[in-house]
PDB file of N, CA and C in Angstrom:
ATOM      1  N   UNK A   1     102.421  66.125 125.833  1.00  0.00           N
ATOM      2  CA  UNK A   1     102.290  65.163 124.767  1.00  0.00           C
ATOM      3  C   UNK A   1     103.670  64.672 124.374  1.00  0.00           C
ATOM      4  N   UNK A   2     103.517  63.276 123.815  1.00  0.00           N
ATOM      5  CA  UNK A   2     105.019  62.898 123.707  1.00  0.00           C
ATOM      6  C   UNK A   2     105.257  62.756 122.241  1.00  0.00           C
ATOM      7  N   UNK A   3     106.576  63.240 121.606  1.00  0.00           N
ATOM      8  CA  UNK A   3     106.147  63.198 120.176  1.00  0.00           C
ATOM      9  C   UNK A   3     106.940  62.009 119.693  1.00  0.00           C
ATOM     10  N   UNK A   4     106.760  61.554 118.294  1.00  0.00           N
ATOM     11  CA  UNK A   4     107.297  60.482 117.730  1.00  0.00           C
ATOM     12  C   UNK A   4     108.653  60.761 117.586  1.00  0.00           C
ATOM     13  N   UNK A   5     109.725  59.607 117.458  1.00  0.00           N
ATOM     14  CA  UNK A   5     111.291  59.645 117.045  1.00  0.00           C
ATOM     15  C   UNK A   5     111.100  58.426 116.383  1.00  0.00           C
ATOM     16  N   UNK A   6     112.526  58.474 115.843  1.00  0.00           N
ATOM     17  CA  UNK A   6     113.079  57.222 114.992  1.00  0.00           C
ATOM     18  C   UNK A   6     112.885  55.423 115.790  1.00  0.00           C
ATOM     19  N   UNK A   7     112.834  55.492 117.252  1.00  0.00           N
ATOM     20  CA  UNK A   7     112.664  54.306 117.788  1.00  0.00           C
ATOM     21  C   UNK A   7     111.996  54.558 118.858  1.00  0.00           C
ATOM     22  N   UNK A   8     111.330  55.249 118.743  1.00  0.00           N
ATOM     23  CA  UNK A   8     110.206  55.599 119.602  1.00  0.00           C
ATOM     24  C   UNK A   8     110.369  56.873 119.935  1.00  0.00           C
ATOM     25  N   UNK A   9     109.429  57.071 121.655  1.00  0.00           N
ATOM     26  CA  UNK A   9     109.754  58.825 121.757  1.00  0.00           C
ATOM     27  C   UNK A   9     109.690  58.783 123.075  1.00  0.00           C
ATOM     28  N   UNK A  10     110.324  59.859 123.332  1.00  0.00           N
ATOM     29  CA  UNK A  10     110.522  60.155 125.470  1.00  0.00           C
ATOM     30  C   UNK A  10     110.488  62.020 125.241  1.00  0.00           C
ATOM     31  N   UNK A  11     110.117  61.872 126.573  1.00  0.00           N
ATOM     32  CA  UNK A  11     109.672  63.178 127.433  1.00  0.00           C
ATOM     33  C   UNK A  11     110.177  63.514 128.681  1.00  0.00           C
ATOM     34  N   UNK A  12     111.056  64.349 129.398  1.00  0.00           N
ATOM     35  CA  UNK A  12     110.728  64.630 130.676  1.00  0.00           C
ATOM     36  C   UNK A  12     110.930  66.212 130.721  1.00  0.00           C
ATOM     37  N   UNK A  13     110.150  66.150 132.352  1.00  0.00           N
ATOM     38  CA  UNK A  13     110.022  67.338 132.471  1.00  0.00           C
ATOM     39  C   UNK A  13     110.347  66.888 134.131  1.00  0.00           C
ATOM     40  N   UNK A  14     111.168  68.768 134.802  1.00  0.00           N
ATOM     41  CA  UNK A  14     111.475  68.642 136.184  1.00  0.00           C
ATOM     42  C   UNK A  14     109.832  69.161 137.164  1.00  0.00           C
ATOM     43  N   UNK A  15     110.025  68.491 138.185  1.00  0.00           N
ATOM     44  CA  UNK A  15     108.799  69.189 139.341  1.00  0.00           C
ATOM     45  C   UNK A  15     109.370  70.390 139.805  1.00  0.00           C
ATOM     46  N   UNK A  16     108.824  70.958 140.192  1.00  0.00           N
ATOM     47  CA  UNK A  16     109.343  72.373 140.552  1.00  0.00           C
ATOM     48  C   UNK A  16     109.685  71.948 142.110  1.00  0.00           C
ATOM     49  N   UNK A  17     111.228  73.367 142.767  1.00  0.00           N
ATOM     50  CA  UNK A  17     111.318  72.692 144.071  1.00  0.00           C
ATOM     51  C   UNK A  17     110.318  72.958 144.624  1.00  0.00           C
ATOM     52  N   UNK A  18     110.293  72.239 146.006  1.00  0.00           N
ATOM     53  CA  UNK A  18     109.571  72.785 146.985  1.00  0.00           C
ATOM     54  C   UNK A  18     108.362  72.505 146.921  1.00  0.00           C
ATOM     55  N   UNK A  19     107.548  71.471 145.601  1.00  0.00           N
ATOM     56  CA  UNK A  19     106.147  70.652 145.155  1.00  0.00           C
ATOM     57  C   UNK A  19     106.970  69.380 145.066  1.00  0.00           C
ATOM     58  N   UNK A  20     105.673  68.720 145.343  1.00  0.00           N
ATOM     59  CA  UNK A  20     105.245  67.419 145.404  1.00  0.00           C
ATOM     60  C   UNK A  20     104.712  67.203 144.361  1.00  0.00           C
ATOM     61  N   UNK A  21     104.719  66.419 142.843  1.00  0.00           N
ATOM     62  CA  UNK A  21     103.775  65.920 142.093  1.00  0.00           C
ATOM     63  C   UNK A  21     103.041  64.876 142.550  1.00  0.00           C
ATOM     64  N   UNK A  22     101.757  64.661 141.886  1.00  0.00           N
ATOM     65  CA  UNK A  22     100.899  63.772 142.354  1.00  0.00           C
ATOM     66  C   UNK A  22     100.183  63.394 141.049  1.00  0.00           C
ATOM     67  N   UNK A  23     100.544  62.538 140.369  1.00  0.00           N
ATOM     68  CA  UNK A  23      99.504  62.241 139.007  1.00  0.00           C
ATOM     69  C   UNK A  23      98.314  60.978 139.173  1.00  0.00           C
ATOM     70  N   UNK A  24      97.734  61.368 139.225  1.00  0.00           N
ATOM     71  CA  UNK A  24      96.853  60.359 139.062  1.00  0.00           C
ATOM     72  C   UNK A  24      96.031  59.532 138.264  1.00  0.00           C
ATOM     73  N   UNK A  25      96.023  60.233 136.719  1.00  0.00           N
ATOM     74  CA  UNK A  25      95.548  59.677 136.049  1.00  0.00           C
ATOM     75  C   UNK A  25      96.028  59.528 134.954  1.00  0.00           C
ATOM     76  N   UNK A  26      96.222  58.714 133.574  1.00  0.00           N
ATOM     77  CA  UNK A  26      97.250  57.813 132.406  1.00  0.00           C
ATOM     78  C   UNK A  26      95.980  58.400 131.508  1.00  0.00           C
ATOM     79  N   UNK A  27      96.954  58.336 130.231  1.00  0.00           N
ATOM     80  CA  UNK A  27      95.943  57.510 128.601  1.00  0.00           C
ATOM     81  C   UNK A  27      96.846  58.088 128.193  1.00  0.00           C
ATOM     82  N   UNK A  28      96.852  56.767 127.096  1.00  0.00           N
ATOM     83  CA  UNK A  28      97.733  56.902 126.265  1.00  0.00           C
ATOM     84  C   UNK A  28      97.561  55.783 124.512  1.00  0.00           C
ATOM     85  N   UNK A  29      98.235  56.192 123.276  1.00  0.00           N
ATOM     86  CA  UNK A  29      97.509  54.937 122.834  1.00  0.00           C
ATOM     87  C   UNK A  29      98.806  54.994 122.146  1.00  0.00           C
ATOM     88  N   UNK A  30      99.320  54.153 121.504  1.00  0.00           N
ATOM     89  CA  UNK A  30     100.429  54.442 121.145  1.00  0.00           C
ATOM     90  C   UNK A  30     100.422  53.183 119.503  1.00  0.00           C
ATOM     91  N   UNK A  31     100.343  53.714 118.125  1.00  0.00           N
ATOM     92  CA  UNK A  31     100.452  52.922 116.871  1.00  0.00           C
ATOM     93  C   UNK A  31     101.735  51.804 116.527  1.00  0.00           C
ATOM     94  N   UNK A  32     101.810  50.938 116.251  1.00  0.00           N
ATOM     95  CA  UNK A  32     102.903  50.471 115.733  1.00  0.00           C
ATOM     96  C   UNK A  32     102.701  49.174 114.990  1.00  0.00           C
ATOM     97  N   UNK A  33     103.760  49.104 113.722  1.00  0.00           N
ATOM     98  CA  UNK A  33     103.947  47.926 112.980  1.00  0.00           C
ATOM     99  C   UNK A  33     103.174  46.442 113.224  1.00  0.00           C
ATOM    100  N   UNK A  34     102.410  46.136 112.490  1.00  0.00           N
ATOM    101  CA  UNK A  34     101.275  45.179 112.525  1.00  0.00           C
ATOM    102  C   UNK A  34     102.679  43.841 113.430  1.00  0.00           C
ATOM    103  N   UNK A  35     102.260  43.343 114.480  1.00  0.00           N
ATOM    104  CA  UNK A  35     102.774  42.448 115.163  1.00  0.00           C
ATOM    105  C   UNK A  35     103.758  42.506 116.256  1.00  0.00           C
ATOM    106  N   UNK A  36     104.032  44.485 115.952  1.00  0.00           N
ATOM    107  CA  UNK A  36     104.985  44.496 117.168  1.00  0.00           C
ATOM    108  C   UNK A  36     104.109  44.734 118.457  1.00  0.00           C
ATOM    109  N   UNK A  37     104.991  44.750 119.237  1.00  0.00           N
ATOM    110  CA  UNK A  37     104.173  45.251 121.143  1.00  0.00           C
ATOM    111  C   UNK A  37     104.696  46.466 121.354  1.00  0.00           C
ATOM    112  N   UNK A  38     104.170  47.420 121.483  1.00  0.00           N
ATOM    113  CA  UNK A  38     104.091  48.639 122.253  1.00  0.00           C
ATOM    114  C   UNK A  38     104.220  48.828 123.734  1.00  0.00           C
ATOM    115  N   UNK A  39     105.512  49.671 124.069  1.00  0.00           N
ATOM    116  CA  UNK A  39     105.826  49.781 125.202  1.00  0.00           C
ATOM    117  C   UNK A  39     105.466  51.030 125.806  1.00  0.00           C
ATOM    118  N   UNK A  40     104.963  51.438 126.895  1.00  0.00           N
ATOM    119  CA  UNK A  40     105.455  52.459 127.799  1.00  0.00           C
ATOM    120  C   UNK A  40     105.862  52.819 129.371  1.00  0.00           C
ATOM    121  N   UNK A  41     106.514  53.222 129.769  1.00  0.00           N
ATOM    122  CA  UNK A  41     106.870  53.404 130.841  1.00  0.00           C
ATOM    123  C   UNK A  41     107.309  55.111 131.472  1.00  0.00           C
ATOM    124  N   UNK A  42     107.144  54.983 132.679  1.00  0.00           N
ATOM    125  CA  UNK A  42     106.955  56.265 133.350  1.00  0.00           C
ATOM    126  C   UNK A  42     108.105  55.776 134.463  1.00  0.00           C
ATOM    127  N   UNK A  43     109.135  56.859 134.621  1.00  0.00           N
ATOM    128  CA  UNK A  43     110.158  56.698 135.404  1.00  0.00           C
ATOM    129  C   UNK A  43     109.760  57.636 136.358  1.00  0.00           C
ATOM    130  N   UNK A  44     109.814  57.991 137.619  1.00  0.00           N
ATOM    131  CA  UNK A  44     109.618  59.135 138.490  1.00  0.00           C
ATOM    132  C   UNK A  44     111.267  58.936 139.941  1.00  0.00           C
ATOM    133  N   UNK A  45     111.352  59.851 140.713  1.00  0.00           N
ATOM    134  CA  UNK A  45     112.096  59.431 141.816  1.00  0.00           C
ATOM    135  C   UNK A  45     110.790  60.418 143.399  1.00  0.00           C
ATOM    136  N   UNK A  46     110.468  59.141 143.513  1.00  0.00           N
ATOM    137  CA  UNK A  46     109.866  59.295 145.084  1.00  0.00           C
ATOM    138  C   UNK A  46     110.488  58.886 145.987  1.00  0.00           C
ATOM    139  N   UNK A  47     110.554  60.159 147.178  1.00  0.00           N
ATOM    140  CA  UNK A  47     111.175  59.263 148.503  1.00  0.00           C
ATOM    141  C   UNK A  47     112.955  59.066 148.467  1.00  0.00           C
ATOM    142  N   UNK A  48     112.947  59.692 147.072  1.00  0.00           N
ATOM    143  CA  UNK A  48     114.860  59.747 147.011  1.00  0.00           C
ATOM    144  C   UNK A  48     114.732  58.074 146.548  1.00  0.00           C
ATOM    145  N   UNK A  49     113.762  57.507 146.019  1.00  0.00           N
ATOM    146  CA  UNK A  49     114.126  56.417 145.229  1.00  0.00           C
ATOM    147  C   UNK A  49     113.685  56.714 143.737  1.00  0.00           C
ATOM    148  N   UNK A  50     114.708  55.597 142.790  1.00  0.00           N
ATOM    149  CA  UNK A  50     114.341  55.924 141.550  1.00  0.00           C
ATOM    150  C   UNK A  50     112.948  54.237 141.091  1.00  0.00           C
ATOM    151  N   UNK A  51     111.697  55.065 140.580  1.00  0.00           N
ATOM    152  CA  UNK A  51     110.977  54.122 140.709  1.00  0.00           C
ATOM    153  C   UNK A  51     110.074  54.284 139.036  1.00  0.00           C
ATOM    154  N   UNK A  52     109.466  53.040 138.596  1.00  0.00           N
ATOM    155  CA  UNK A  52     108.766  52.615 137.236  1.00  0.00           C
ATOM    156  C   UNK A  52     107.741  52.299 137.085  1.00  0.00           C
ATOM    157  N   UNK A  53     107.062  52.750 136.137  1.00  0.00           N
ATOM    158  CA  UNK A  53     105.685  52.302 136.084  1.00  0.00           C
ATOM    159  C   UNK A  53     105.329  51.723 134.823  1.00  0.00           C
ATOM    160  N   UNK A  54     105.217  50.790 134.166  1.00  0.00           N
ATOM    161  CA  UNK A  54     105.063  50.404 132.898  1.00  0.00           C
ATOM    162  C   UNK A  54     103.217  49.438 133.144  1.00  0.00           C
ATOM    163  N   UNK A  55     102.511  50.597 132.490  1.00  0.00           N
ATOM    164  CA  UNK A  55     101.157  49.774 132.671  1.00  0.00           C
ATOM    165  C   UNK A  55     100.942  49.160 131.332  1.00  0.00           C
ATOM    166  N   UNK A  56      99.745  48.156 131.276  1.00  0.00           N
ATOM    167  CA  UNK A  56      99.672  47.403 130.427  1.00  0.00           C
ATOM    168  C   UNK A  56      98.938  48.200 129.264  1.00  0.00           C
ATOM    169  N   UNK A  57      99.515  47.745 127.874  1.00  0.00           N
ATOM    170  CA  UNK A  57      98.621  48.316 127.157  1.00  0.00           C
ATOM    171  C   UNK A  57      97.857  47.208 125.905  1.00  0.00           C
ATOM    172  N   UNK A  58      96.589  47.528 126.429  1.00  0.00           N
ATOM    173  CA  UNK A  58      95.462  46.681 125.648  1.00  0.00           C
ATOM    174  C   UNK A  58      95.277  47.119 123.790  1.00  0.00           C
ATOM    175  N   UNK A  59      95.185  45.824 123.191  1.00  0.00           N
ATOM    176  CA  UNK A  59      95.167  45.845 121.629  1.00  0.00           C
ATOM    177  C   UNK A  59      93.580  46.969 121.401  1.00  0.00           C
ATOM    178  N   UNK A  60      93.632  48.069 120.420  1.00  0.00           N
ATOM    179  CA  UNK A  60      92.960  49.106 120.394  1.00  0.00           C
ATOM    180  C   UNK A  60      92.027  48.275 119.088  1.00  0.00           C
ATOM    181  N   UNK A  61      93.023  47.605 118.314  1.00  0.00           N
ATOM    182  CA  UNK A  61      92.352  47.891 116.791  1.00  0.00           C
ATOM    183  C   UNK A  61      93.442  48.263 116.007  1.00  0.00           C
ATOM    184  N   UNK A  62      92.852  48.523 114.805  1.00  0.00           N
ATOM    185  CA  UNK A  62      94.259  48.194 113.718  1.00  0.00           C
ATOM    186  C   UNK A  62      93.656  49.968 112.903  1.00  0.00           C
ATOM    187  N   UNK A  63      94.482  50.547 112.117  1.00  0.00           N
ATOM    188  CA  UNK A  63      93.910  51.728 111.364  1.00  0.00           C
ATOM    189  C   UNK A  63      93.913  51.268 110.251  1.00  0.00           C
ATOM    190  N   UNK A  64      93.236  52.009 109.364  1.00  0.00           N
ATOM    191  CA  UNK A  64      92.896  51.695 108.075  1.00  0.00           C
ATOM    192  C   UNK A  64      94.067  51.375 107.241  1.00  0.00           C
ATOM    193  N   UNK A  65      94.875  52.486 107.849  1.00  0.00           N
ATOM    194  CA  UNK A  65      96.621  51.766 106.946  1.00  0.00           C
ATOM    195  C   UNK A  65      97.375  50.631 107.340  1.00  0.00           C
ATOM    196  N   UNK A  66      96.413  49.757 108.682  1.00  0.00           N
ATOM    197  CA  UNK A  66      97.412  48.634 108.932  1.00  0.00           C
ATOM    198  C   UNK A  66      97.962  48.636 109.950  1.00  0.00           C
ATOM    199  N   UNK A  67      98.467  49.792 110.900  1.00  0.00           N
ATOM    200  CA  UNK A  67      98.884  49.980 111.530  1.00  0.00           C
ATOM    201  C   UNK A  67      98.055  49.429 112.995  1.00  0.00           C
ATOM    202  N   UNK A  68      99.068  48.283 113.577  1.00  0.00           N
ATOM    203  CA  UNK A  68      98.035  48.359 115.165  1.00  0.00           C
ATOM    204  C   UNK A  68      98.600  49.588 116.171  1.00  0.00           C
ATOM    205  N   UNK A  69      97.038  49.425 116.582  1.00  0.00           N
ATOM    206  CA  UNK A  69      96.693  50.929 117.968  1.00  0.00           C
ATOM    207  C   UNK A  69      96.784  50.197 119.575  1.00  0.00           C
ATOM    208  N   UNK A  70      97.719  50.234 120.547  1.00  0.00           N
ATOM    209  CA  UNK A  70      97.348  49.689 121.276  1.00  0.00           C
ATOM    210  C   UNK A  70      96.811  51.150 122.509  1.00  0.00           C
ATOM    211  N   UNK A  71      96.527  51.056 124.185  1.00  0.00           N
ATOM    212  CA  UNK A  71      96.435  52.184 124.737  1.00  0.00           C
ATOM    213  C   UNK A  71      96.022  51.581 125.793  1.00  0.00           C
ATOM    214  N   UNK A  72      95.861  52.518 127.047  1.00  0.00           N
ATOM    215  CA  UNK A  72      95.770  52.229 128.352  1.00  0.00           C
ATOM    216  C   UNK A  72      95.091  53.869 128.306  1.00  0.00           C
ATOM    217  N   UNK A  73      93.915  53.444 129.606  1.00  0.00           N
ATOM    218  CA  UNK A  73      93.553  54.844 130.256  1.00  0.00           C
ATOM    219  C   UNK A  73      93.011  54.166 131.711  1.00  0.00           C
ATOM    220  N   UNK A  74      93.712  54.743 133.032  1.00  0.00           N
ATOM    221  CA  UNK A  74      93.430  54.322 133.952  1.00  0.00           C
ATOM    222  C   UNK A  74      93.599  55.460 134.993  1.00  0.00           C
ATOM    223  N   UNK A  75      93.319  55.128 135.880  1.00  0.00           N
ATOM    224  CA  UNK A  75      93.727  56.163 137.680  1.00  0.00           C
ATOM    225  C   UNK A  75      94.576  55.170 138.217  1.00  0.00           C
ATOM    226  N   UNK A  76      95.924  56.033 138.421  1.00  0.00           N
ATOM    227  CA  UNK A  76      96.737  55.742 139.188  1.00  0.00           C
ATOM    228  C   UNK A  76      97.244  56.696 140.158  1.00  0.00           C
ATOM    229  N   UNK A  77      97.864  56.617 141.067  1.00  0.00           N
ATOM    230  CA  UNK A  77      99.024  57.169 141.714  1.00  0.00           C
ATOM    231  C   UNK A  77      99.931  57.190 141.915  1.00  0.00           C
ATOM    232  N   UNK A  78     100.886  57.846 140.868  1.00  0.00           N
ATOM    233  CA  UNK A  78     102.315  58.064 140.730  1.00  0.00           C
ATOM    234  C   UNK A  78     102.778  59.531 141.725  1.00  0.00           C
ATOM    235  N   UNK A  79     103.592  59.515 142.421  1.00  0.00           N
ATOM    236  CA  UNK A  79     104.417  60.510 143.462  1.00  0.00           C
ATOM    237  C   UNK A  79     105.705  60.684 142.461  1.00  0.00           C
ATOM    238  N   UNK A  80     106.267  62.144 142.650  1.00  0.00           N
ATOM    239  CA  UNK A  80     107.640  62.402 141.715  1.00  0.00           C
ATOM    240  C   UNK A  80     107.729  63.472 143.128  1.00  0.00           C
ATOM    241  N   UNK A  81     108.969  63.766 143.334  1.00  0.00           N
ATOM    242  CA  UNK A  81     109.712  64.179 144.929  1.00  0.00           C
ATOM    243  C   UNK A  81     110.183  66.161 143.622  1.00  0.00           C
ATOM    244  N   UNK A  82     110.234  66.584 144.861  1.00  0.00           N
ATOM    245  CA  UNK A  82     110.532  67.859 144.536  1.00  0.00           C
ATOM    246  C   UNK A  82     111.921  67.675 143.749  1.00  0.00           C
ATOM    247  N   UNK A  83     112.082  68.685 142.712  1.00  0.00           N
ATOM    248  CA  UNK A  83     113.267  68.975 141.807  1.00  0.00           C
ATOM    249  C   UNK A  83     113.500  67.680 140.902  1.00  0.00           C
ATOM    250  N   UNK A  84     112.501  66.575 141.249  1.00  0.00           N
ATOM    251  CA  UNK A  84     113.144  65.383 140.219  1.00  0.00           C
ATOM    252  C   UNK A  84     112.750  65.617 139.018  1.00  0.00           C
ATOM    253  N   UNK A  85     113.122  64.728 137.747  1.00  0.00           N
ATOM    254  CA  UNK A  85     112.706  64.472 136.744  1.00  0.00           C
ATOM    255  C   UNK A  85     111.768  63.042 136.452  1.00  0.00           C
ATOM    256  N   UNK A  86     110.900  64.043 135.667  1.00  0.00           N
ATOM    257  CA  UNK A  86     109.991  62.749 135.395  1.00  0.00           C
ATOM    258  C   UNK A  86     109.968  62.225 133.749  1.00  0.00           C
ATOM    259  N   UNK A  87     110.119  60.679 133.794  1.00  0.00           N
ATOM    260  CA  UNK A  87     110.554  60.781 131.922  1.00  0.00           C
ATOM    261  C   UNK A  87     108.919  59.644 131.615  1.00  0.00           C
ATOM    262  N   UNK A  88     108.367  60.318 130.284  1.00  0.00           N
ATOM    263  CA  UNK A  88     107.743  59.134 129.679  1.00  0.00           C
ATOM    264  C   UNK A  88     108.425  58.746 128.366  1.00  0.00           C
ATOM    265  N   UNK A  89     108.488  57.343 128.384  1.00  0.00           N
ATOM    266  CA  UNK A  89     109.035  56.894 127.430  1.00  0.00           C
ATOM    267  C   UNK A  89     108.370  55.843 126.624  1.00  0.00           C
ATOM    268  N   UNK A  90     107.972  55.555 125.491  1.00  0.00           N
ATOM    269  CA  UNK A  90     107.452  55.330 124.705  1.00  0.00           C
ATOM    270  C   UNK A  90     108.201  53.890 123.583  1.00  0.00           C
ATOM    271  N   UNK A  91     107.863  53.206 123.274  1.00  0.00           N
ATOM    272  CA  UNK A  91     108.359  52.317 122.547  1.00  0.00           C
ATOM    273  C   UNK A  91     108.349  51.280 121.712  1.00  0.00           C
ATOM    274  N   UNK A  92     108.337  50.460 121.263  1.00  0.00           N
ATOM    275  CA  UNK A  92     108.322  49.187 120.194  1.00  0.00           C
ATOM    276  C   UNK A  92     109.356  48.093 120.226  1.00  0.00           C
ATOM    277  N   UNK A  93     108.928  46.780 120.258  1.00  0.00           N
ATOM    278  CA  UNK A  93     109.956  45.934 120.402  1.00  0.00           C
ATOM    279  C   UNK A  93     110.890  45.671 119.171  1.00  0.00           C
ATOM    280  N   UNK A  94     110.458  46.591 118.603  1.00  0.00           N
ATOM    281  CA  UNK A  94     111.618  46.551 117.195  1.00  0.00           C
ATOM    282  C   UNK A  94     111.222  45.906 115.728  1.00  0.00           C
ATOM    283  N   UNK A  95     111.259  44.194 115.627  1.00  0.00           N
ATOM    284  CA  UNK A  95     111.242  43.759 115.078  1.00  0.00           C
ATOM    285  C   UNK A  95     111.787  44.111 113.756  1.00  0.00           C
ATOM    286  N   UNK A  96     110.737  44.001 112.159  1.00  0.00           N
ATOM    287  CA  UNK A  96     111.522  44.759 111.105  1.00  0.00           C
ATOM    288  C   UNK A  96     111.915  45.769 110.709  1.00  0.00           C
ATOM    289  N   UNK A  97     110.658  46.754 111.410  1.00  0.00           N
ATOM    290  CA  UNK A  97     110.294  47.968 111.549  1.00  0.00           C
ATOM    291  C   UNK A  97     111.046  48.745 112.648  1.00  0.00           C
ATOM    292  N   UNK A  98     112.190  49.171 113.511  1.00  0.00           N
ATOM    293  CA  UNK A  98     111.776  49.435 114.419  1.00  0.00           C
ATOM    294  C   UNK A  98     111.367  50.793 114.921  1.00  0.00           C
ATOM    295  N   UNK A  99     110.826  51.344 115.591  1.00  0.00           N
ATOM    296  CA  UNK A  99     109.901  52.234 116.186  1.00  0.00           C
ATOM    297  C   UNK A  99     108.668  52.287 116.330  1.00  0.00           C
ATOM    298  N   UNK A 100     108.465  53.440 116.610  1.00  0.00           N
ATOM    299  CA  UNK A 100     106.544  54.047 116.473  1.00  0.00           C
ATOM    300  C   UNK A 100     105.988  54.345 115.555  1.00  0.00           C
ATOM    301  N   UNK A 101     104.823  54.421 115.003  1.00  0.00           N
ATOM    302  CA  UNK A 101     104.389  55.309 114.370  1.00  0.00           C
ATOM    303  C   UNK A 101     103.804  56.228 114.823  1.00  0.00           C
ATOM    304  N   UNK A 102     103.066  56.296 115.519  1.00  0.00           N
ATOM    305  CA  UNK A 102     102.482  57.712 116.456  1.00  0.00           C
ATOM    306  C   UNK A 102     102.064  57.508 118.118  1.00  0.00           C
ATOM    307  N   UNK A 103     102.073  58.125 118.788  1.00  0.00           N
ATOM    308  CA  UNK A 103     101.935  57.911 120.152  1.00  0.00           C
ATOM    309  C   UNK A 103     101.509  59.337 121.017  1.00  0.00           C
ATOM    310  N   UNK A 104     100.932  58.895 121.903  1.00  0.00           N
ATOM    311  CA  UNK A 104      99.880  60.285 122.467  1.00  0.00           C
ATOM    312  C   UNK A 104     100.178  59.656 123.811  1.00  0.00           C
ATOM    313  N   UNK A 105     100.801  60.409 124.723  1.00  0.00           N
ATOM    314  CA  UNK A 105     100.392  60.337 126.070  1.00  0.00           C
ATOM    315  C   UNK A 105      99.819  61.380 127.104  1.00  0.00           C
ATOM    316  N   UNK A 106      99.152  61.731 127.851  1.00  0.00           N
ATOM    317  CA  UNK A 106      98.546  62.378 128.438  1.00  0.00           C
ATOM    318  C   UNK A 106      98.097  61.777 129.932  1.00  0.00           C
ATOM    319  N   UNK A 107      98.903  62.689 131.620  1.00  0.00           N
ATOM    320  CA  UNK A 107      99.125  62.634 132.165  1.00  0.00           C
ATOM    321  C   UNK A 107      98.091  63.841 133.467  1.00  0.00           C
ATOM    322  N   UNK A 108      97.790  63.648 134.166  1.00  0.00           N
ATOM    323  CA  UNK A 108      97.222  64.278 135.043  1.00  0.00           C
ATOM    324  C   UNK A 108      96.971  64.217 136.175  1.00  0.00           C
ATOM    325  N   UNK A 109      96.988  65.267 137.355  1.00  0.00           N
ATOM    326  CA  UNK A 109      97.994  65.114 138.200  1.00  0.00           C
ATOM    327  C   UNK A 109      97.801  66.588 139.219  1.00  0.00           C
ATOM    328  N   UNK A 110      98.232  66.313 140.221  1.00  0.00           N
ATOM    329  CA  UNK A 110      98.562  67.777 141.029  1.00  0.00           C
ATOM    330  C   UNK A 110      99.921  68.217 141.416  1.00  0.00           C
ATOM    331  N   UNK A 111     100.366  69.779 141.919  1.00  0.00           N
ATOM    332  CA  UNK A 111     101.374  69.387 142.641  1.00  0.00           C
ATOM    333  C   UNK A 111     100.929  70.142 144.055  1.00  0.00           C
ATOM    334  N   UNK A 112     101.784  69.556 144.719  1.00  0.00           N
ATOM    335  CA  UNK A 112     101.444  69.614 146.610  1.00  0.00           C
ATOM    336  C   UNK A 112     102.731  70.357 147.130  1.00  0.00           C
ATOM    337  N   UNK A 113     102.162  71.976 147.148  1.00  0.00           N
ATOM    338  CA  UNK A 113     103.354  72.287 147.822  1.00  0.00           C
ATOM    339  C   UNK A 113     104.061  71.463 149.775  1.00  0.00           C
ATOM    340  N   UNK A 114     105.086  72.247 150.003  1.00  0.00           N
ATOM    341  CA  UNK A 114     105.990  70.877 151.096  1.00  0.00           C
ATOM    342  C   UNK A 114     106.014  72.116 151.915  1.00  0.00           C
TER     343      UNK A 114
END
């Protein structure tokens, strides 16, 4: 889970050597300031390249305090190479406000020993 910061929030964690990650599946919903856009992106290095994933995230609805919800839940296939780091990062285009207000990501996935 990724937790909130002052301008959003990031996560990584290393693959263990000698595995292969394999994620395949996203959700995520992430709150912020009535008019901003909500960002996220997933950095991985496959293949000894450094590579991005920023999927789209669809307007959820607004919460009772105002706040819009946006979120994505899909199947994908993201590859992360043994010993790399994998970062999720989380965000807001700023505006008056800038940051998050709350954000949930949740990731799933195998790893493949080599």
């Amino acid at each position: 889970m990724v937790q909130a910061g002052t301008n959003g929030a990031s996560q990584t964690f290393t693959v263990p050597a000698g595995r292969r990650l394999v994620i395949e599946y996203l959700a995520a919903t992430v709150a912020v300031f009535p008019g901003q856009k909500a960002h996220l992106r997933i950095t991985t290095t496959a293949g000894g390249t450094i590579a991005s994933y920023d999927p789209p995230l669809r307007a959820l609805g607004t919460w009772a305090t105002g706040f819009d919800v946006r979120g994505v839940s899909q199947v994908v296939r993201i590859y992360a190479d043994p010993g790399s780091t994998v970062a999720v990062i989380v965000g807001s285009d700023g505006g008056n406000f800038p940051g998050t207000i709350g954000e949930f990501v949740a990731l799933s996935g195998y790893l493949v020993t080599l």
